[in-house]
PDB file of N, CA and C in Angstrom:
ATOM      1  N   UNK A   1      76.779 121.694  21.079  1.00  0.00           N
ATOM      2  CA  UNK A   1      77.363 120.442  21.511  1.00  0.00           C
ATOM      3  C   UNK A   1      76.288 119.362  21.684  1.00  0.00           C
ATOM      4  N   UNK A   2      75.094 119.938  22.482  1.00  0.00           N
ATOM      5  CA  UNK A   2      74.267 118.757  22.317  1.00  0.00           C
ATOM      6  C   UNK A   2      73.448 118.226  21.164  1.00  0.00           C
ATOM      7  N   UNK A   3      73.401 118.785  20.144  1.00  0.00           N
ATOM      8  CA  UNK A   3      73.159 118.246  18.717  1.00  0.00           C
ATOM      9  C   UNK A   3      74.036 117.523  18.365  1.00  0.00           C
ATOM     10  N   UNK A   4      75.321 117.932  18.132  1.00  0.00           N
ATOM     11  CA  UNK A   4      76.182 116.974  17.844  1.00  0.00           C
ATOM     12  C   UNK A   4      76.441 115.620  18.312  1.00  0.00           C
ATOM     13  N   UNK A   5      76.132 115.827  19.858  1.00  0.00           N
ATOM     14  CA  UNK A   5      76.251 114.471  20.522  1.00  0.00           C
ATOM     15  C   UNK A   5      74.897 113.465  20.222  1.00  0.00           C
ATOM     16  N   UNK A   6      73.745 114.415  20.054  1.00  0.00           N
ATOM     17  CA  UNK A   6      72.715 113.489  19.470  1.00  0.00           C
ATOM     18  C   UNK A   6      72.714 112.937  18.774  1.00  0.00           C
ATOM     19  N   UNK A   7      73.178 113.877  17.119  1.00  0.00           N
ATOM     20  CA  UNK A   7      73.918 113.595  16.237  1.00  0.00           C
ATOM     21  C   UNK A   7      74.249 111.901  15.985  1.00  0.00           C
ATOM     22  N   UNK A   8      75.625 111.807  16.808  1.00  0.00           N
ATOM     23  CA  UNK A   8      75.969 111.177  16.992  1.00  0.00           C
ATOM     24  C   UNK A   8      75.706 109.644  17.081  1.00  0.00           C
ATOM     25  N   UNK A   9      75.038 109.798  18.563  1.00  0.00           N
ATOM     26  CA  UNK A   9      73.874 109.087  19.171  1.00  0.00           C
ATOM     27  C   UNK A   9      73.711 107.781  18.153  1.00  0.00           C
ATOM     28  N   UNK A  10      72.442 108.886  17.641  1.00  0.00           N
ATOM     29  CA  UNK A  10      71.679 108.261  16.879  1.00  0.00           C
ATOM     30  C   UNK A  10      72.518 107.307  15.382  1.00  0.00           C
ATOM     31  N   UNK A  11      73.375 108.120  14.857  1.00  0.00           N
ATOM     32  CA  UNK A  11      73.985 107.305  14.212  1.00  0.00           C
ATOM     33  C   UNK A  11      74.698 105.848  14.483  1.00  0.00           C
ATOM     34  N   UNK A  12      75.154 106.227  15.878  1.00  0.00           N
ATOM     35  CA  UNK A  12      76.147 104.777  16.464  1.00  0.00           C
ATOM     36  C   UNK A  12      74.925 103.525  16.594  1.00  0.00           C
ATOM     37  N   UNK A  13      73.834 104.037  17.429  1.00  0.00           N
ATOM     38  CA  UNK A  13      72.807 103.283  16.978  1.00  0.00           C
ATOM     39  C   UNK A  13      71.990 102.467  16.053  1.00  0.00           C
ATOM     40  N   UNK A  14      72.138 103.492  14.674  1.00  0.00           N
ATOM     41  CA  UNK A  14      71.763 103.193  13.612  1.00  0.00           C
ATOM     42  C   UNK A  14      73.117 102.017  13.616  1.00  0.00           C
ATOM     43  N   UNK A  15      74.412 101.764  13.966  1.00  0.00           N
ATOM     44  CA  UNK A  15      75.057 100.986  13.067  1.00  0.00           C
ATOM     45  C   UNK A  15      75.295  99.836  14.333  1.00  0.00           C
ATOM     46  N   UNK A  16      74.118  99.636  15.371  1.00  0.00           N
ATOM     47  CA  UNK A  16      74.035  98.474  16.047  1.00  0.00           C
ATOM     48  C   UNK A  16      74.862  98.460  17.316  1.00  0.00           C
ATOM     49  N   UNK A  17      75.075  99.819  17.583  1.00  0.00           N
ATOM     50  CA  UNK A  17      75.701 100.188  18.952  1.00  0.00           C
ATOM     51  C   UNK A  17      74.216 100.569  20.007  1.00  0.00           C
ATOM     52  N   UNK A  18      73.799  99.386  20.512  1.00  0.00           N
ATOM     53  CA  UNK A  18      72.461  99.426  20.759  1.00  0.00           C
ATOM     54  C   UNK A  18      72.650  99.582  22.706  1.00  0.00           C
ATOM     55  N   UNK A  19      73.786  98.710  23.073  1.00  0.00           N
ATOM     56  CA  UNK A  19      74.104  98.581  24.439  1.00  0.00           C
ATOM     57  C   UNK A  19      74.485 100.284  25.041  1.00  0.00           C
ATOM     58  N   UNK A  20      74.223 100.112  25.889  1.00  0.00           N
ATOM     59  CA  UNK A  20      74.271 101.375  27.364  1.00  0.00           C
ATOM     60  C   UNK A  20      75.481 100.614  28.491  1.00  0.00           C
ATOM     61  N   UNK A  21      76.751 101.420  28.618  1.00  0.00           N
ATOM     62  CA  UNK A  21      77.323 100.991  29.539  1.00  0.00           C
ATOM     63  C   UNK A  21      77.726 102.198  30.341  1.00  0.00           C
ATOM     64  N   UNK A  22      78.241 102.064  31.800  1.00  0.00           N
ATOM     65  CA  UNK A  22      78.460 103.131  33.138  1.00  0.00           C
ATOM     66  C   UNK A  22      79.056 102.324  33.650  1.00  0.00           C
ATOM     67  N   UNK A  23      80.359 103.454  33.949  1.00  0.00           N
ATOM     68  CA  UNK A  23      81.540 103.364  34.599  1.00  0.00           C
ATOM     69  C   UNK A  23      81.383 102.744  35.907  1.00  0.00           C
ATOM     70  N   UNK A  24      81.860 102.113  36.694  1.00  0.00           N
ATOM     71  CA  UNK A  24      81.581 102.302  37.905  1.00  0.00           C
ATOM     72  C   UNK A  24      83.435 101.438  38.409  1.00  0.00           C
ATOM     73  N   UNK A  25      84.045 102.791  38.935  1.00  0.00           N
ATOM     74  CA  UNK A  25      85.779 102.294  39.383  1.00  0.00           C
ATOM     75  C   UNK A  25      86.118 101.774  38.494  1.00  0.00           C
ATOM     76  N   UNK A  26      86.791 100.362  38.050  1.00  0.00           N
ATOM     77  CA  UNK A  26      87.723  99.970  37.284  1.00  0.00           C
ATOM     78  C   UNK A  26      86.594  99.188  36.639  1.00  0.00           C
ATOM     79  N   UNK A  27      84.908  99.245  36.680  1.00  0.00           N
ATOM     80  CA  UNK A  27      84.614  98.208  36.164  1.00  0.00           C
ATOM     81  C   UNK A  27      83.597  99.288  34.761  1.00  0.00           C
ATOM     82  N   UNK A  28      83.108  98.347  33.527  1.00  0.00           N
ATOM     83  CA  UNK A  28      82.198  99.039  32.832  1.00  0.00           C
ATOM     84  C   UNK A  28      80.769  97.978  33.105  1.00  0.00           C
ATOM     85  N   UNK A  29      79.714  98.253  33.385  1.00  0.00           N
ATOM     86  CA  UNK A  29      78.387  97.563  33.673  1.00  0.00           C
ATOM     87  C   UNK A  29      78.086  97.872  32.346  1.00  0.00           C
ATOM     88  N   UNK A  30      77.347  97.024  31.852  1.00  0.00           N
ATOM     89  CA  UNK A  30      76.391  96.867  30.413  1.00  0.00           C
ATOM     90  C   UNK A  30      74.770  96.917  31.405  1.00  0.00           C
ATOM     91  N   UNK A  31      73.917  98.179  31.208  1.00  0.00           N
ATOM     92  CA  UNK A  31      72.971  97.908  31.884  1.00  0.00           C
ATOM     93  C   UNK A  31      71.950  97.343  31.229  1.00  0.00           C
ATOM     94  N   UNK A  32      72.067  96.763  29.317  1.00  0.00           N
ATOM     95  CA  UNK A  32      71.267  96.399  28.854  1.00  0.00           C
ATOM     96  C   UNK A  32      71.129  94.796  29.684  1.00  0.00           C
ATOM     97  N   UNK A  33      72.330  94.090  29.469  1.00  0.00           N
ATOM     98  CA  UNK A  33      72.381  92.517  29.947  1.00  0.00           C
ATOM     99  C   UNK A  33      72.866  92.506  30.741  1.00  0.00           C
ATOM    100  N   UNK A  34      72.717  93.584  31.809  1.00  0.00           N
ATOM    101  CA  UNK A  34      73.396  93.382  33.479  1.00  0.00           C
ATOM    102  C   UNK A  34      74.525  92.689  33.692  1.00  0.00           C
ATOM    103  N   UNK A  35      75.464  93.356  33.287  1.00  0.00           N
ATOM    104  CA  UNK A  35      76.969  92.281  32.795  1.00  0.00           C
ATOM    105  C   UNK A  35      77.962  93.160  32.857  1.00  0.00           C
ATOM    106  N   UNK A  36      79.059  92.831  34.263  1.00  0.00           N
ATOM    107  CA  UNK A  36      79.677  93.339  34.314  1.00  0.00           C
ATOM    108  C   UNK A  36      80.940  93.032  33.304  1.00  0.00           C
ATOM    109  N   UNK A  37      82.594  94.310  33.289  1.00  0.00           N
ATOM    110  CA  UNK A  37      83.486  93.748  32.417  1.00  0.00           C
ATOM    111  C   UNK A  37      84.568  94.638  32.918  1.00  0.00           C
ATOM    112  N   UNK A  38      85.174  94.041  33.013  1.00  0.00           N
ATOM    113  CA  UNK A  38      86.416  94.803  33.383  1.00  0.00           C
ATOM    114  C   UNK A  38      87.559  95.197  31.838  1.00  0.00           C
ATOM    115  N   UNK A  39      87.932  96.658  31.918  1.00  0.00           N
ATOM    116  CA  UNK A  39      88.149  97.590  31.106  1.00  0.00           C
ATOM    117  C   UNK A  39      88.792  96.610  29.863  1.00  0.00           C
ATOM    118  N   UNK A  40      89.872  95.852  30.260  1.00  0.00           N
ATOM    119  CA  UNK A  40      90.544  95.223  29.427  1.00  0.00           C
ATOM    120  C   UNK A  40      90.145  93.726  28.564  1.00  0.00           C
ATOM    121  N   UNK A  41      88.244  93.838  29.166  1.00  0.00           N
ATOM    122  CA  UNK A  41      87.825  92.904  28.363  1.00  0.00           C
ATOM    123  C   UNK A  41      86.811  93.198  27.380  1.00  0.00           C
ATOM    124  N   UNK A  42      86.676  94.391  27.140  1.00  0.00           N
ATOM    125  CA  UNK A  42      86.394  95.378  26.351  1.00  0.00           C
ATOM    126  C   UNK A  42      87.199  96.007  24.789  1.00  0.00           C
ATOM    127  N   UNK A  43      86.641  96.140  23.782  1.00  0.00           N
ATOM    128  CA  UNK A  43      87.478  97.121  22.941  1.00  0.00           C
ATOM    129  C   UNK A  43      86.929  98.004  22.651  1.00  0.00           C
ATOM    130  N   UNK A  44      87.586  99.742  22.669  1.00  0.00           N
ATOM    131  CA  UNK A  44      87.008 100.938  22.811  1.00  0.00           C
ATOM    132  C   UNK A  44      87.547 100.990  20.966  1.00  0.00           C
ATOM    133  N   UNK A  45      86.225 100.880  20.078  1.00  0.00           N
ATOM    134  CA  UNK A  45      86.753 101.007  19.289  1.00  0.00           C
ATOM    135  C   UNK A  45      86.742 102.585  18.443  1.00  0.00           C
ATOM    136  N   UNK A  46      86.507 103.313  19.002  1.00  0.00           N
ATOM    137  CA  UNK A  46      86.123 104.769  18.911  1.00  0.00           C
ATOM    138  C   UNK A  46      85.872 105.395  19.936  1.00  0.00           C
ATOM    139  N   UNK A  47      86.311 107.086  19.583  1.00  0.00           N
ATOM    140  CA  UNK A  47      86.697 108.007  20.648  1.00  0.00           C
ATOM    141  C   UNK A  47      86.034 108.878  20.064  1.00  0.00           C
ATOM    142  N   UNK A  48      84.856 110.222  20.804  1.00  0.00           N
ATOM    143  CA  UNK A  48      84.833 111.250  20.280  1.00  0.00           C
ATOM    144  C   UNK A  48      84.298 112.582  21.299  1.00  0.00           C
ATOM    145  N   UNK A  49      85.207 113.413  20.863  1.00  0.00           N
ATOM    146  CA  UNK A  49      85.398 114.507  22.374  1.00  0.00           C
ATOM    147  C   UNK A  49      84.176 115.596  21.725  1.00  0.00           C
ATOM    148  N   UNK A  50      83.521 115.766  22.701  1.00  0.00           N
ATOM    149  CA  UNK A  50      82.474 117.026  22.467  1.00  0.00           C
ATOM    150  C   UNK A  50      82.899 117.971  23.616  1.00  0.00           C
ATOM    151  N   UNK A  51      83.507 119.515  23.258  1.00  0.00           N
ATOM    152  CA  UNK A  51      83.812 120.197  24.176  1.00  0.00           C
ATOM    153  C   UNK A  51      82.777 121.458  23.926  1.00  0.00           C
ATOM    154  N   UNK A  52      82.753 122.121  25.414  1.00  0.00           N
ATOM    155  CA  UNK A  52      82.345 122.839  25.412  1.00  0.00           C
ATOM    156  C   UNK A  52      83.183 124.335  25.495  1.00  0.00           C
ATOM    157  N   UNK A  53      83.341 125.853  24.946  1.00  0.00           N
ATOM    158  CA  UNK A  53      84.003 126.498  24.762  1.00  0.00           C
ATOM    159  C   UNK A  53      83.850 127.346  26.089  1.00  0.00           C
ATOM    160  N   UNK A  54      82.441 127.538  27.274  1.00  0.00           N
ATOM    161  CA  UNK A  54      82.395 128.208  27.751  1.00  0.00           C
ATOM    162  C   UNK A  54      82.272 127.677  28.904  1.00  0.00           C
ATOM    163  N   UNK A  55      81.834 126.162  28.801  1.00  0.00           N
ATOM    164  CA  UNK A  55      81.978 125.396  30.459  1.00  0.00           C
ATOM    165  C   UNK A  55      82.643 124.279  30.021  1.00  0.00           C
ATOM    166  N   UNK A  56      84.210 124.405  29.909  1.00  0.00           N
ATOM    167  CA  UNK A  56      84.809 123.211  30.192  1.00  0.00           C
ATOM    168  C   UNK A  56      84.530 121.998  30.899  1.00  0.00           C
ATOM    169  N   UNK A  57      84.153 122.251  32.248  1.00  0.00           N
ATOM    170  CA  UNK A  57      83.653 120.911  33.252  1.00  0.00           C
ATOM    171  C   UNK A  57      82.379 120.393  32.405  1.00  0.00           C
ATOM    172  N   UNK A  58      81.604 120.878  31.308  1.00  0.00           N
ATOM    173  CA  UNK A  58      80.645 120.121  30.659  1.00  0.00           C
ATOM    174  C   UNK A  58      81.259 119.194  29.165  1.00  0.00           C
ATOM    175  N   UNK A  59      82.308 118.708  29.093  1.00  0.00           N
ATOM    176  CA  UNK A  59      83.406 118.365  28.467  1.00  0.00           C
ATOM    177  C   UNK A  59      82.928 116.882  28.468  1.00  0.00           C
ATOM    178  N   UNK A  60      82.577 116.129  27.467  1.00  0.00           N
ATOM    179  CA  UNK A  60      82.132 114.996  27.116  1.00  0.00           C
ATOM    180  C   UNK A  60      82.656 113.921  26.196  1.00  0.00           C
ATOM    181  N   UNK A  61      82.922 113.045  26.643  1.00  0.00           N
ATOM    182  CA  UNK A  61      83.533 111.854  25.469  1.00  0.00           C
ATOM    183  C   UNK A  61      82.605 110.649  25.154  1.00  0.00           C
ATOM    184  N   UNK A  62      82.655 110.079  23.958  1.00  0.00           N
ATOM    185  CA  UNK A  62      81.760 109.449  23.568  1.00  0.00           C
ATOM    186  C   UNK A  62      82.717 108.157  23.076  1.00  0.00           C
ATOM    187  N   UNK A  63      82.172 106.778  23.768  1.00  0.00           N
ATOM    188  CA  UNK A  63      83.243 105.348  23.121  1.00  0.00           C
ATOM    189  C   UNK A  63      82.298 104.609  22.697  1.00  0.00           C
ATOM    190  N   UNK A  64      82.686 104.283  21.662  1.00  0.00           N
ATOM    191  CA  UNK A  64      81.704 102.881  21.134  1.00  0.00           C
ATOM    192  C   UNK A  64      82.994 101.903  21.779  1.00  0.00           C
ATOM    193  N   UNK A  65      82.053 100.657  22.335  1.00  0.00           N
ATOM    194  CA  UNK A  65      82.629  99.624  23.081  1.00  0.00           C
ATOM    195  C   UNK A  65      81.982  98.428  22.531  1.00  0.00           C
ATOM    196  N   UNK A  66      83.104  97.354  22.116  1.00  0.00           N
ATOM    197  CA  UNK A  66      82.423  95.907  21.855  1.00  0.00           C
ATOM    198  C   UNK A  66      82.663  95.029  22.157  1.00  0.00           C
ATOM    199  N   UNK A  67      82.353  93.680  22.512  1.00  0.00           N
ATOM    200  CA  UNK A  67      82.829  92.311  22.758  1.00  0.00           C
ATOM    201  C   UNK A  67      82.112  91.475  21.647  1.00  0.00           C
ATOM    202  N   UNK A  68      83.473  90.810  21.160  1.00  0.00           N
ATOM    203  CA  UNK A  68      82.743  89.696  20.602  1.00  0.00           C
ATOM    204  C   UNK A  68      82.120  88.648  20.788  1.00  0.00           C
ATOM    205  N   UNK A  69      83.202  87.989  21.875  1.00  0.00           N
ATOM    206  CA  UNK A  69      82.872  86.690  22.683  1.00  0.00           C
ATOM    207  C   UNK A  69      81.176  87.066  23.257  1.00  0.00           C
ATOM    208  N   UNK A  70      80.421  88.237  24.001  1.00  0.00           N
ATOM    209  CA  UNK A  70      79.092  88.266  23.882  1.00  0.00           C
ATOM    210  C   UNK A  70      78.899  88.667  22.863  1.00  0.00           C
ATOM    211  N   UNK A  71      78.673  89.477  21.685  1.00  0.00           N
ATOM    212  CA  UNK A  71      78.243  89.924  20.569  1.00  0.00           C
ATOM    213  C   UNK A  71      77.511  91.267  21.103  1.00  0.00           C
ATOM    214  N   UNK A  72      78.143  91.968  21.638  1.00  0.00           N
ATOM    215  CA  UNK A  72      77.317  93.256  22.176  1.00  0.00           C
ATOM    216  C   UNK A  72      78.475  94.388  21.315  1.00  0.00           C
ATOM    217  N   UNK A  73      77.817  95.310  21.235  1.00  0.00           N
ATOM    218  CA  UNK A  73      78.153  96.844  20.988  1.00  0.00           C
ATOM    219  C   UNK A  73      77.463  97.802  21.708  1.00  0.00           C
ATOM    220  N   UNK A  74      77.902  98.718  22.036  1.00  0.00           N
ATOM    221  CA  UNK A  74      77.387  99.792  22.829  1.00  0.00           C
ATOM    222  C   UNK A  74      78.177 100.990  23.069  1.00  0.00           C
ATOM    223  N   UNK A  75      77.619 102.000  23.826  1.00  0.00           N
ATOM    224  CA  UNK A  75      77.879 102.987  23.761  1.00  0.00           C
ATOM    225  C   UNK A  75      78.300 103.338  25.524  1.00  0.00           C
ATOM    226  N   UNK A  76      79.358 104.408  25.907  1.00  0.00           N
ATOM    227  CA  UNK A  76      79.990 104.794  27.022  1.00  0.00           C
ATOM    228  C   UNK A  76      80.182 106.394  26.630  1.00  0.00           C
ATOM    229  N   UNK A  77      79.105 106.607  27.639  1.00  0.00           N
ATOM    230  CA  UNK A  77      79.149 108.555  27.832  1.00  0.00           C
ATOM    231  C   UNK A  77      80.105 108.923  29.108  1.00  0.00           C
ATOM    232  N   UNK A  78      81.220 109.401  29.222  1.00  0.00           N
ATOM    233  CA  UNK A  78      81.924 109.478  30.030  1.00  0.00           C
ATOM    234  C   UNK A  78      81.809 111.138  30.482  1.00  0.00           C
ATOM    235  N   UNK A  79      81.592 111.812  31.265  1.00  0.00           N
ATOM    236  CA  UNK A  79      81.387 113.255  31.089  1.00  0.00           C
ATOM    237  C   UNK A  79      82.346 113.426  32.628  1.00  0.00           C
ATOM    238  N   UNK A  80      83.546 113.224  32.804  1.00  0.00           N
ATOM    239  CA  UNK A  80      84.068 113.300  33.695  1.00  0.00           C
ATOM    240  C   UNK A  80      85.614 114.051  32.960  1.00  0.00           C
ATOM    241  N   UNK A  81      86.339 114.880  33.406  1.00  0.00           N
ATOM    242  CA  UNK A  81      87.878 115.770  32.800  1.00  0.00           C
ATOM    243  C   UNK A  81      88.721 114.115  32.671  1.00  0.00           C
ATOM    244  N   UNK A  82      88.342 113.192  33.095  1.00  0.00           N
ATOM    245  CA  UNK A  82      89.825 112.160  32.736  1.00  0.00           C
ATOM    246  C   UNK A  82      89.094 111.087  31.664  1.00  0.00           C
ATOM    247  N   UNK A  83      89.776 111.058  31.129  1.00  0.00           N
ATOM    248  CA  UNK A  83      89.089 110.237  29.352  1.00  0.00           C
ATOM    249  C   UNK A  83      89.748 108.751  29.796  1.00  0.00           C
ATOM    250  N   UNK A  84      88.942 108.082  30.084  1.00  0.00           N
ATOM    251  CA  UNK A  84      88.867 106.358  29.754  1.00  0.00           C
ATOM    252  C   UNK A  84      90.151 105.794  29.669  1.00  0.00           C
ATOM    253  N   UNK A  85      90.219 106.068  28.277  1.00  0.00           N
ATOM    254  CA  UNK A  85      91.511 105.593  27.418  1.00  0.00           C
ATOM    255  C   UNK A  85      92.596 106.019  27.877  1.00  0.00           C
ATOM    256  N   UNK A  86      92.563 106.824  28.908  1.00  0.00           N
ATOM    257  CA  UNK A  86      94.254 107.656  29.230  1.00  0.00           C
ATOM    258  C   UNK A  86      94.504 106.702  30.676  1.00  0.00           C
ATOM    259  N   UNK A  87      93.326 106.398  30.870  1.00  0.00           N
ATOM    260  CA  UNK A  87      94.439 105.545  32.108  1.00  0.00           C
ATOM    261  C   UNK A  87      94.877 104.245  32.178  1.00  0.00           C
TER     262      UNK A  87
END
């Protein structure tokens, strides 16, 4: 799983998903440009579940997130059982 998520990583990167964002309650922080956003001013334009077969609670989702109005892309590691998008 953690290759894959590196994997990953590195590719979303390669295609200019350069931003770092963390959850915090209803809000997402961009810690590259210290900028907060609330969920719905955001678009999650990709989803991708990395599970684990033998420790579920290590169960990981991966969102590429963008705004246009700033011109940011970035990335949201969510490693918590409730996925983003479901609420």
């Amino acid at each position: 799983m953690e290759k894959e998520l590196s994997e990953e990583l590195e590719k979303f990167k390669s295609q200019g998903y350069t931003s770092s964002f963390i959850r915090k309650n209803d809000i997402l922080y961009c810690i590259d440009r210290e900028l907060n956003f609330r969920i719905y001013e955001l678009v999650i334009t990709e989803q991708y579940r990395f599970e684990s077969k033998y420790e579920p609670f290590k169960n990981i989702v991966l969102y590429t997130v963008e705004s246009a109005e700033y011109s940011l892309k970035g990335l949201l590691i969510n490693q918590s059982s409730a996925a983003l998008a479901e609420e």
